[in-house]
C-alpha atoms as a PDB file:
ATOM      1  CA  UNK A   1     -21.939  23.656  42.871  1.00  0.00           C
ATOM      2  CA  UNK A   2     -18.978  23.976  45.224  1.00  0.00           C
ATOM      3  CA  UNK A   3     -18.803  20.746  46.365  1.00  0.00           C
ATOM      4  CA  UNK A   4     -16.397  21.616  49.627  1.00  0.00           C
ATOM      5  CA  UNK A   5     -18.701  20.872  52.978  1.00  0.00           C
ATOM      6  CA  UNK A   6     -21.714  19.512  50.350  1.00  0.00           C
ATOM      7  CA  UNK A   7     -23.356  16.160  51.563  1.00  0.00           C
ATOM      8  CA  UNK A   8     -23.736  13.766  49.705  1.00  0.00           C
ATOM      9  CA  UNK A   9     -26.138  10.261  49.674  1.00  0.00           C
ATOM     10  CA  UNK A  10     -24.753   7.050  47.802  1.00  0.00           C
ATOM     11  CA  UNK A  11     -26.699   4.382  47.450  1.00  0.00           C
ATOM     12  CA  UNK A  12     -24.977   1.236  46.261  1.00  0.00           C
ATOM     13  CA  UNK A  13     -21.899   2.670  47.399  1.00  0.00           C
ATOM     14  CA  UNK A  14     -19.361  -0.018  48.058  1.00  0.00           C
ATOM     15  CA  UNK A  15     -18.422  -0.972  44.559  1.00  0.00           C
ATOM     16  CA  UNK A  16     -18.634  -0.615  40.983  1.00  0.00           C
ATOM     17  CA  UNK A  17     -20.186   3.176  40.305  1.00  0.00           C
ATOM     18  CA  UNK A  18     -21.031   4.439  43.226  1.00  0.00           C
ATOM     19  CA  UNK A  19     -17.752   3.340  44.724  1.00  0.00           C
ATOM     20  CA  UNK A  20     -16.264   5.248  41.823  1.00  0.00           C
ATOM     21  CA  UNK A  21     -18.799   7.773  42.626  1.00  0.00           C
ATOM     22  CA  UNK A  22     -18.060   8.282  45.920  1.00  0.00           C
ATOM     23  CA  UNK A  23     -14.164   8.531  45.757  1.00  0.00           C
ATOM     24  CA  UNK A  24     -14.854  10.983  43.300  1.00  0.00           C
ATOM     25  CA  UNK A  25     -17.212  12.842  45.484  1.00  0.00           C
ATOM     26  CA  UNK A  26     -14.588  12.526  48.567  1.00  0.00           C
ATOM     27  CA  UNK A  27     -11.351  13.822  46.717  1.00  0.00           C
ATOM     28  CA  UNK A  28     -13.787  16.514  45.088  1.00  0.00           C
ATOM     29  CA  UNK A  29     -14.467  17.808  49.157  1.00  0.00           C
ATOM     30  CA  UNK A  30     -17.789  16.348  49.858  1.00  0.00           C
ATOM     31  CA  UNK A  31     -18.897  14.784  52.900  1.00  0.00           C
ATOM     32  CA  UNK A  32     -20.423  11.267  51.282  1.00  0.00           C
ATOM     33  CA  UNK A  33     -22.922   8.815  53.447  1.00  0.00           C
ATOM     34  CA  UNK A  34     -22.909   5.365  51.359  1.00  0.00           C
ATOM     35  CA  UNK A  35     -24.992   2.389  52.054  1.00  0.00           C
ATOM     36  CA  UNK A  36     -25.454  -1.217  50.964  1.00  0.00           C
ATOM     37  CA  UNK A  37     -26.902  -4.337  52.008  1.00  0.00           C
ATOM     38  CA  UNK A  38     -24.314  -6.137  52.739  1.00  0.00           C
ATOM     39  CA  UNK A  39     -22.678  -4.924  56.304  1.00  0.00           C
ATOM     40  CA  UNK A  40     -19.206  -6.731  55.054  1.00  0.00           C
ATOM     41  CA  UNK A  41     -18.893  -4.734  52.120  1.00  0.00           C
ATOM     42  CA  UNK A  42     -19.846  -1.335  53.519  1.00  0.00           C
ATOM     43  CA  UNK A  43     -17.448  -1.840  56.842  1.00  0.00           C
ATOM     44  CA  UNK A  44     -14.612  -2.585  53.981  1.00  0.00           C
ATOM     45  CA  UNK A  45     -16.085  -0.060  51.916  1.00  0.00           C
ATOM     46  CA  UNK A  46     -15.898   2.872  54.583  1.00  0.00           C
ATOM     47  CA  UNK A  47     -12.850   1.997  56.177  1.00  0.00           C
ATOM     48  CA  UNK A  48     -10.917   2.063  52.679  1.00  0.00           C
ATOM     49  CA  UNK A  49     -12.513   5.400  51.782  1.00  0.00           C
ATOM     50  CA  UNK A  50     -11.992   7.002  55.128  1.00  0.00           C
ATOM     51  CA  UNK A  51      -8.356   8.009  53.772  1.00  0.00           C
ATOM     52  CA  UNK A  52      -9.995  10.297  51.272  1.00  0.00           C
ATOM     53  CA  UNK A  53     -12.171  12.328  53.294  1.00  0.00           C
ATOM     54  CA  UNK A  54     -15.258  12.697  56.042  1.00  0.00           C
ATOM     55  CA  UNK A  55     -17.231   8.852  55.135  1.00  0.00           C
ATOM     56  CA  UNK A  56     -20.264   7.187  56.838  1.00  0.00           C
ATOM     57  CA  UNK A  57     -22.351   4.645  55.977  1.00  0.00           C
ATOM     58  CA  UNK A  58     -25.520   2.672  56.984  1.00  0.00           C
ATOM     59  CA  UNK A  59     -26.853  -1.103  56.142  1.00  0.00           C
ATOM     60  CA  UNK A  60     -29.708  -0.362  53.902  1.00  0.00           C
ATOM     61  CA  UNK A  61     -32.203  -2.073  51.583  1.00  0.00           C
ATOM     62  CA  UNK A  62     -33.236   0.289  48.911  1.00  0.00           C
ATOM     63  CA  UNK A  63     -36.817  -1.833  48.877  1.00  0.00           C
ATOM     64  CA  UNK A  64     -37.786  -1.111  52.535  1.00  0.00           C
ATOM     65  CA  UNK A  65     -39.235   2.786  52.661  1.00  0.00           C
ATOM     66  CA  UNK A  66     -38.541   1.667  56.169  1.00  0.00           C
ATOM     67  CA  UNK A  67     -34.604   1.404  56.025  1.00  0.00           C
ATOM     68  CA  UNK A  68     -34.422   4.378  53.743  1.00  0.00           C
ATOM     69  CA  UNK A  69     -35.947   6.549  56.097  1.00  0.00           C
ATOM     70  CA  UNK A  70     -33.504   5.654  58.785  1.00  0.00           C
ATOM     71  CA  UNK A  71     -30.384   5.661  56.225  1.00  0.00           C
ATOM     72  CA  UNK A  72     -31.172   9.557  56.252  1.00  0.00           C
ATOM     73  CA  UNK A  73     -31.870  10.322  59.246  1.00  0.00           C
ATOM     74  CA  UNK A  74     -28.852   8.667  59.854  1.00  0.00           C
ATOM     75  CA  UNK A  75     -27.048  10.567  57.738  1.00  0.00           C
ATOM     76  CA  UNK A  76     -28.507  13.751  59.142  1.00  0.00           C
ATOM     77  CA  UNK A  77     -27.439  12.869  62.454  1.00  0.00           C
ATOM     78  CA  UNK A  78     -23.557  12.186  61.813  1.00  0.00           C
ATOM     79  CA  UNK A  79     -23.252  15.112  58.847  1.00  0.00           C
ATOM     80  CA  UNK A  80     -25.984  17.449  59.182  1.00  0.00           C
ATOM     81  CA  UNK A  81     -28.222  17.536  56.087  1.00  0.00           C
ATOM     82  CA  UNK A  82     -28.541  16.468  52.252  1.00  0.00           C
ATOM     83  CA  UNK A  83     -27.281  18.035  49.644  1.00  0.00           C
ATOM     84  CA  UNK A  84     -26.542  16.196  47.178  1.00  0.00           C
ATOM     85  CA  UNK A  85     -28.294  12.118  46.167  1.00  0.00           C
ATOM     86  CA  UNK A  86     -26.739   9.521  43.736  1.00  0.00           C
ATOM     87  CA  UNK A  87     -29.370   7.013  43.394  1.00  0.00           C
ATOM     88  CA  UNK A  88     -26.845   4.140  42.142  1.00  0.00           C
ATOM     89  CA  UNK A  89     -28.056   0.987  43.851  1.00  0.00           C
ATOM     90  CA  UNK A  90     -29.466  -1.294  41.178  1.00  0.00           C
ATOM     91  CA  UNK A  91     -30.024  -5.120  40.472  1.00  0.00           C
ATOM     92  CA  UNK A  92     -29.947  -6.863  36.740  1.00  0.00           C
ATOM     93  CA  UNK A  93     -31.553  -9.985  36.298  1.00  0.00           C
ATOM     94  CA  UNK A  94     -30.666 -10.571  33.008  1.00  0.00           C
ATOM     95  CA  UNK A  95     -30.938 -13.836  30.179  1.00  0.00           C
ATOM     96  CA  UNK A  96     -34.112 -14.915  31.474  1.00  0.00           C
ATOM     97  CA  UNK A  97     -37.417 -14.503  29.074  1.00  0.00           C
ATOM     98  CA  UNK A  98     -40.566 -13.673  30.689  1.00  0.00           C
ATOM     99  CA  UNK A  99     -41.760 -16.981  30.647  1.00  0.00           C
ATOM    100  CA  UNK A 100     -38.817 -18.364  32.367  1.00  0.00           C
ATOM    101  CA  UNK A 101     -38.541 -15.006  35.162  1.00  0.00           C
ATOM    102  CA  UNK A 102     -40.155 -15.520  38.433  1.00  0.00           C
ATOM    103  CA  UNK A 103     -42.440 -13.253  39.633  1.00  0.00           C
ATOM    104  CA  UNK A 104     -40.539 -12.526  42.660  1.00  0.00           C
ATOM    105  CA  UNK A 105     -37.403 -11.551  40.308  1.00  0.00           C
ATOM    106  CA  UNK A 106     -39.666  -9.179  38.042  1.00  0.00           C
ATOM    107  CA  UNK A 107     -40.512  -7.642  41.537  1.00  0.00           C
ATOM    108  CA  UNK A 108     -37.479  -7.397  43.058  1.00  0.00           C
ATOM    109  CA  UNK A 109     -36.186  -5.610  40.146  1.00  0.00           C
ATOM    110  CA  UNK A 110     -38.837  -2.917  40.259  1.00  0.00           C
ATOM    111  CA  UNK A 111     -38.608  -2.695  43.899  1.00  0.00           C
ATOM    112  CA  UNK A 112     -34.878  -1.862  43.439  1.00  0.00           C
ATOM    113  CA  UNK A 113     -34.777  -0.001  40.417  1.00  0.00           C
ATOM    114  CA  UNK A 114     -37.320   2.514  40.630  1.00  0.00           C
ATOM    115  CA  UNK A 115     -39.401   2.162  43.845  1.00  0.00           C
ATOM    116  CA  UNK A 116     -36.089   2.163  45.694  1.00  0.00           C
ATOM    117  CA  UNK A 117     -35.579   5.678  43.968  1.00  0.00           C
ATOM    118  CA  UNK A 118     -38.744   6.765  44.441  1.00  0.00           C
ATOM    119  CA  UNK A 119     -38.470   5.655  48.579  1.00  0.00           C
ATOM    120  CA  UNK A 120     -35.171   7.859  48.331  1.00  0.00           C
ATOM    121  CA  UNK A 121     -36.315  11.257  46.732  1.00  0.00           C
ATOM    122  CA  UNK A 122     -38.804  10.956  48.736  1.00  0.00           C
ATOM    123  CA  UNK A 123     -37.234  11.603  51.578  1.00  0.00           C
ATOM    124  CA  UNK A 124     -34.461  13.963  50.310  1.00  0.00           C
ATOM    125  CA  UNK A 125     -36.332  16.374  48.827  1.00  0.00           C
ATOM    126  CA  UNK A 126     -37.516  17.987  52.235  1.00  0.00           C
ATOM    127  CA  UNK A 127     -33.813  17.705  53.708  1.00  0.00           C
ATOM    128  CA  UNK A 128     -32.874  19.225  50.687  1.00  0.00           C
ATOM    129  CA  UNK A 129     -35.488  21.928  50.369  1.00  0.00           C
ATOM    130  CA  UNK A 130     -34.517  22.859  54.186  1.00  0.00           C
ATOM    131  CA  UNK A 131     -31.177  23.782  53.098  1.00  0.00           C
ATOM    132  CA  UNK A 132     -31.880  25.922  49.818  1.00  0.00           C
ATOM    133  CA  UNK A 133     -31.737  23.492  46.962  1.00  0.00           C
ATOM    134  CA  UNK A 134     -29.651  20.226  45.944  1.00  0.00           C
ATOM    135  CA  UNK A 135     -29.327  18.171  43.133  1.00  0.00           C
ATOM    136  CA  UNK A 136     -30.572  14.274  42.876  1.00  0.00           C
ATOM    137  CA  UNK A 137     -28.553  12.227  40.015  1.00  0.00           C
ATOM    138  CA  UNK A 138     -30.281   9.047  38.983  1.00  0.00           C
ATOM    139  CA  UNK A 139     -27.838   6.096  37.547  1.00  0.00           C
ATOM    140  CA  UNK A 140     -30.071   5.058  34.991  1.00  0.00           C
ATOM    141  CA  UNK A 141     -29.302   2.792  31.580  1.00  0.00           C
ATOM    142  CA  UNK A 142     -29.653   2.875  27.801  1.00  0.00           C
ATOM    143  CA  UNK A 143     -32.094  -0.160  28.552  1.00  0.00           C
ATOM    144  CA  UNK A 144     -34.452   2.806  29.860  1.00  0.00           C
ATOM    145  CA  UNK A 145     -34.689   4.114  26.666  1.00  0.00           C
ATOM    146  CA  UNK A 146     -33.363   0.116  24.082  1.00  0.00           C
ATOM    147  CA  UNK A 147     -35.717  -2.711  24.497  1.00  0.00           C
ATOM    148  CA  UNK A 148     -34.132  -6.066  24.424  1.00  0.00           C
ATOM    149  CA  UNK A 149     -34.865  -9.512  24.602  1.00  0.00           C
ATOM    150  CA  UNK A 150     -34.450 -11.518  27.811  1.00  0.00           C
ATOM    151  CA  UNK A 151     -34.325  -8.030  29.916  1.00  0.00           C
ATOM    152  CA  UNK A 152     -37.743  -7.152  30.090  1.00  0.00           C
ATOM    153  CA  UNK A 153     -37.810  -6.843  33.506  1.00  0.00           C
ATOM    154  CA  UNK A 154     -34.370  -4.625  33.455  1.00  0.00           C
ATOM    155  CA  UNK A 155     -36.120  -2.631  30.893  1.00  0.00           C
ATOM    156  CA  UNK A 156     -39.440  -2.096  32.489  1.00  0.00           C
ATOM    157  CA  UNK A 157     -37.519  -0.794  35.760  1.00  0.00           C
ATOM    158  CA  UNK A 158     -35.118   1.237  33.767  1.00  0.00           C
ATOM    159  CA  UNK A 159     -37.765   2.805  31.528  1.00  0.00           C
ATOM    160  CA  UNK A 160     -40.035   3.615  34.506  1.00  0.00           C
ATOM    161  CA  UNK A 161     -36.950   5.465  36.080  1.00  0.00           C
ATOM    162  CA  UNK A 162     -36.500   7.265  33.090  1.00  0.00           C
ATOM    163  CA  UNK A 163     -39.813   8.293  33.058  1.00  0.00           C
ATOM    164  CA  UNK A 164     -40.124   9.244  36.844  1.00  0.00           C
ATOM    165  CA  UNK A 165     -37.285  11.555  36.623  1.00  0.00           C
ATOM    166  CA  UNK A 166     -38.276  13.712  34.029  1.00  0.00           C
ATOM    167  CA  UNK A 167     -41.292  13.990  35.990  1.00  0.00           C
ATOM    168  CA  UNK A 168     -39.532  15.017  39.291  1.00  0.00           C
ATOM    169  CA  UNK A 169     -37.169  17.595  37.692  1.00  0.00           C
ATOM    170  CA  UNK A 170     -40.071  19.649  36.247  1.00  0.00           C
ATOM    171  CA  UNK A 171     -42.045  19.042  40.058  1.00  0.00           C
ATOM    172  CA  UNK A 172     -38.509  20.088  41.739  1.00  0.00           C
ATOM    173  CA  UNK A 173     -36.477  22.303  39.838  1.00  0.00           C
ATOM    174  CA  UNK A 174     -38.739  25.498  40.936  1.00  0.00           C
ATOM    175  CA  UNK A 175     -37.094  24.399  44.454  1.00  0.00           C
ATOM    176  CA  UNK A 176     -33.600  25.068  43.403  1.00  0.00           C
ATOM    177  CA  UNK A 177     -33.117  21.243  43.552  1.00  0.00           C
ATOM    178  CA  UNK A 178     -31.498  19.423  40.022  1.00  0.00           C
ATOM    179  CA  UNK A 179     -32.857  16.161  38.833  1.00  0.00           C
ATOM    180  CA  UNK A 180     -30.655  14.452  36.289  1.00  0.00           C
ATOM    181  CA  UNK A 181     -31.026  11.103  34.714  1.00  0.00           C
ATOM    182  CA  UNK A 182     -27.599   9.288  33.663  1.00  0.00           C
ATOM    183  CA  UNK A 183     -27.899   6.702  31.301  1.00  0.00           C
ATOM    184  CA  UNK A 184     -24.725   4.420  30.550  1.00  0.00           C
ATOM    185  CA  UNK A 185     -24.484   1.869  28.276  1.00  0.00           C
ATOM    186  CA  UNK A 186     -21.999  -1.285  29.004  1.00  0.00           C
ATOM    187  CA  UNK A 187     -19.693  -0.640  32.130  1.00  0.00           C
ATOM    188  CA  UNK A 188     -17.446  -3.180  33.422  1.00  0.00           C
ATOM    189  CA  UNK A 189     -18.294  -3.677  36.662  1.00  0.00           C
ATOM    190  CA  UNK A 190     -19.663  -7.141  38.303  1.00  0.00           C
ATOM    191  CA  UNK A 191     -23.098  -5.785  37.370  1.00  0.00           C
ATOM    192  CA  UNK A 192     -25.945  -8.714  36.215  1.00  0.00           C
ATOM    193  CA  UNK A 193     -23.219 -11.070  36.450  1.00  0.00           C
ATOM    194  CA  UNK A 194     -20.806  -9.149  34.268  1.00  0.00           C
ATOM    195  CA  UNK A 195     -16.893  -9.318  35.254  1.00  0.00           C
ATOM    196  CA  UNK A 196     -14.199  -6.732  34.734  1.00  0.00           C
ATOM    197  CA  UNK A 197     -11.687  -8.304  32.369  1.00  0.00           C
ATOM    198  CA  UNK A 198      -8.895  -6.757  29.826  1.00  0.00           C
ATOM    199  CA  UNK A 199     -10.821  -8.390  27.291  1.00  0.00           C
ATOM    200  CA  UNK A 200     -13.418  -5.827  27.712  1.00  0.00           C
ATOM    201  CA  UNK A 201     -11.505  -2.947  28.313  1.00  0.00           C
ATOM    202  CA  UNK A 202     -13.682  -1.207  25.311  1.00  0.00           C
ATOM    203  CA  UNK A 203     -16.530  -1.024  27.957  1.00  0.00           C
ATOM    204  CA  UNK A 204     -16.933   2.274  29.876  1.00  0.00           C
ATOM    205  CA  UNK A 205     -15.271   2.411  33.323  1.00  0.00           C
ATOM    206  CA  UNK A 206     -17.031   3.074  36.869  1.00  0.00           C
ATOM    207  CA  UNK A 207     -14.323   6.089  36.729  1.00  0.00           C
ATOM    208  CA  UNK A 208     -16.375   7.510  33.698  1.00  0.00           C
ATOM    209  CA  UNK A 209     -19.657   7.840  35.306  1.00  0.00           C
ATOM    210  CA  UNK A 210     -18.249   9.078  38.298  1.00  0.00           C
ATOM    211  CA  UNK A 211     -16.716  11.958  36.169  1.00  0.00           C
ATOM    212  CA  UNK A 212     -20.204  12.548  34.587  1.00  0.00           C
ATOM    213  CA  UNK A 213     -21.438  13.147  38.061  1.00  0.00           C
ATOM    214  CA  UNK A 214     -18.688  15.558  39.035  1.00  0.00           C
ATOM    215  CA  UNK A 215     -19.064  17.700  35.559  1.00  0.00           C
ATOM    216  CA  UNK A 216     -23.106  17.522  36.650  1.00  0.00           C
ATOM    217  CA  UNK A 217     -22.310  19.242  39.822  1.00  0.00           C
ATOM    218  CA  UNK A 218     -19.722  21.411  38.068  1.00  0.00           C
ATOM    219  CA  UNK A 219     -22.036  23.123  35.834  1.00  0.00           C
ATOM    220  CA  UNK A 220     -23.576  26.834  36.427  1.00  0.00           C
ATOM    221  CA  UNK A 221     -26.691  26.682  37.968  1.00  0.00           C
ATOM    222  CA  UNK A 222     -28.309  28.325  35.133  1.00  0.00           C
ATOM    223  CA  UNK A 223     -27.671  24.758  33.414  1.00  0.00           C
ATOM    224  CA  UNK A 224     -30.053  21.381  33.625  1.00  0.00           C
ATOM    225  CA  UNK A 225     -28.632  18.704  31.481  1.00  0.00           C
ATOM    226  CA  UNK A 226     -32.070  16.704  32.183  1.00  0.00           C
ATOM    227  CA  UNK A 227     -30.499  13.323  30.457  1.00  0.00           C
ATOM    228  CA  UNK A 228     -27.564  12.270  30.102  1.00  0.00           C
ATOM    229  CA  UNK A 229     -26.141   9.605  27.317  1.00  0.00           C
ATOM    230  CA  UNK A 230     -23.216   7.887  27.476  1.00  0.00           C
ATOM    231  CA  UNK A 231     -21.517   5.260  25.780  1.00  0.00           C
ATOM    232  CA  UNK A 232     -18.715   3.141  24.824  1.00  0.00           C
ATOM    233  CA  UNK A 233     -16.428   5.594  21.750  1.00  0.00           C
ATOM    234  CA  UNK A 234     -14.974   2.193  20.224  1.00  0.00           C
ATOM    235  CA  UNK A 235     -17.222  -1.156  20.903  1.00  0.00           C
ATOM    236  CA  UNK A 236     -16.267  -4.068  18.759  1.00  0.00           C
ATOM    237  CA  UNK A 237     -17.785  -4.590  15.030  1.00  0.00           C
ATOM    238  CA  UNK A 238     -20.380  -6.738  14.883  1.00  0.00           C
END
């Protein structure tokens, strides 16, 4: 895909992946719509990527179909369509057991994780079908696929999502629309209460899953790498 003039949707947009994501996108030619929750982030967030290319953005909670469905109509309005959607936005509530996890946290993470997505492709699929195809990259985890203690409600989301978009790129692909799951395994971002830190350097970057995206898009069309893998070359011995 010649991403010159393509639109593309970032959800979770103003930091960590998809702000690696969507610098990558912008420098690449792409017209990128980001959104977040918090309206102090994505004003910061937009007016530091405005130097790179055409940016918008809209205050959005991923667990409202409600808000979704705006975030793309907004998008439509200022940019014209959908070509391309990173589902990135994501929550981690992670070192709590099941019997310590509130109900409301086990629910929030579903509602983020996977209903969020689902709220999303929902709605870009049409836009996307209206302008001859697209492709939809889901930021999955290894935890969709690695059970582990004291993440079951990170795991349930994650392995849902896994599941769900296997399903939608055999409903979609006759469309001429890609569905690709990307599955990292530790990135240092700020993620589930992680920090970036030198000491962890060994972790994957928010730069490397943005360059997974771009080879994604990069590919001939002929080619759907369904799944994608990737982690750490070098983590420490245990």
């Amino acid at each position: 895909m010649n991403l010159e003039n393509k639109i593309a949707v970032v959800t979770g947009g103003t930091k960590g992946i998809g702000r690696a994501i969507a610098e990558s996108l912008l420098k690449a030619g792409a017209a990128v719509f980001i959104c977040a929750r918090d309206k102090y982030e994505l004003k910061r967030a937009l007016e530091q990527l405005s130097a790179l290319g055409k940016v918008d953005g809209e205050i959005c909670d991923v667990r409202s179909e409600a808000q979704v469905k705006m975030m793309f109509a907004e998008c439509v309005r200022v940019f014209g369509g959908v070509d391309i959607l990173v589902n990135n936005a994501g929550i981690g509530i992670i070192g709590k057991t099941v019997e310590e996890m509130l109900a409301e946290e086990f629910e929030q993470t579903l509602q983020t994780n996977l209903f969020g997505v689902f709220y999303a492709c929902h709605h870009a699929i049409p836009l996307m079908k209206q302008r001859g195809g697209g492709y939809i990259i889901n930021i999955s985890s290894l935890a969709g696929q690695n059970a582990h203690p004291k993440m079951a409600a990170y795991n349930a989301s994650k392995f849902g999502l896994n599941g769900f978009t296997e399903a939608l790129m055999q409903e979609v692909r006759a469309d001429n629309i890609k569905v690709t799951a990307i599955c990292p395994g530790s990135v240092n971002t700020y993620f589930g209460g992680d920090e970036p830190s030198d000491e962890k350097s060994w972790q994957l970057q928010p730069a490397d899953i943005a360059q997974t995206v771009l080879d994604l898009l990069g590919m001939n069309e002929r080619a759907l790498p369904s799944k994608i893998e990737i982690r750490p070359s070098n983590p420490p011995k245990k």
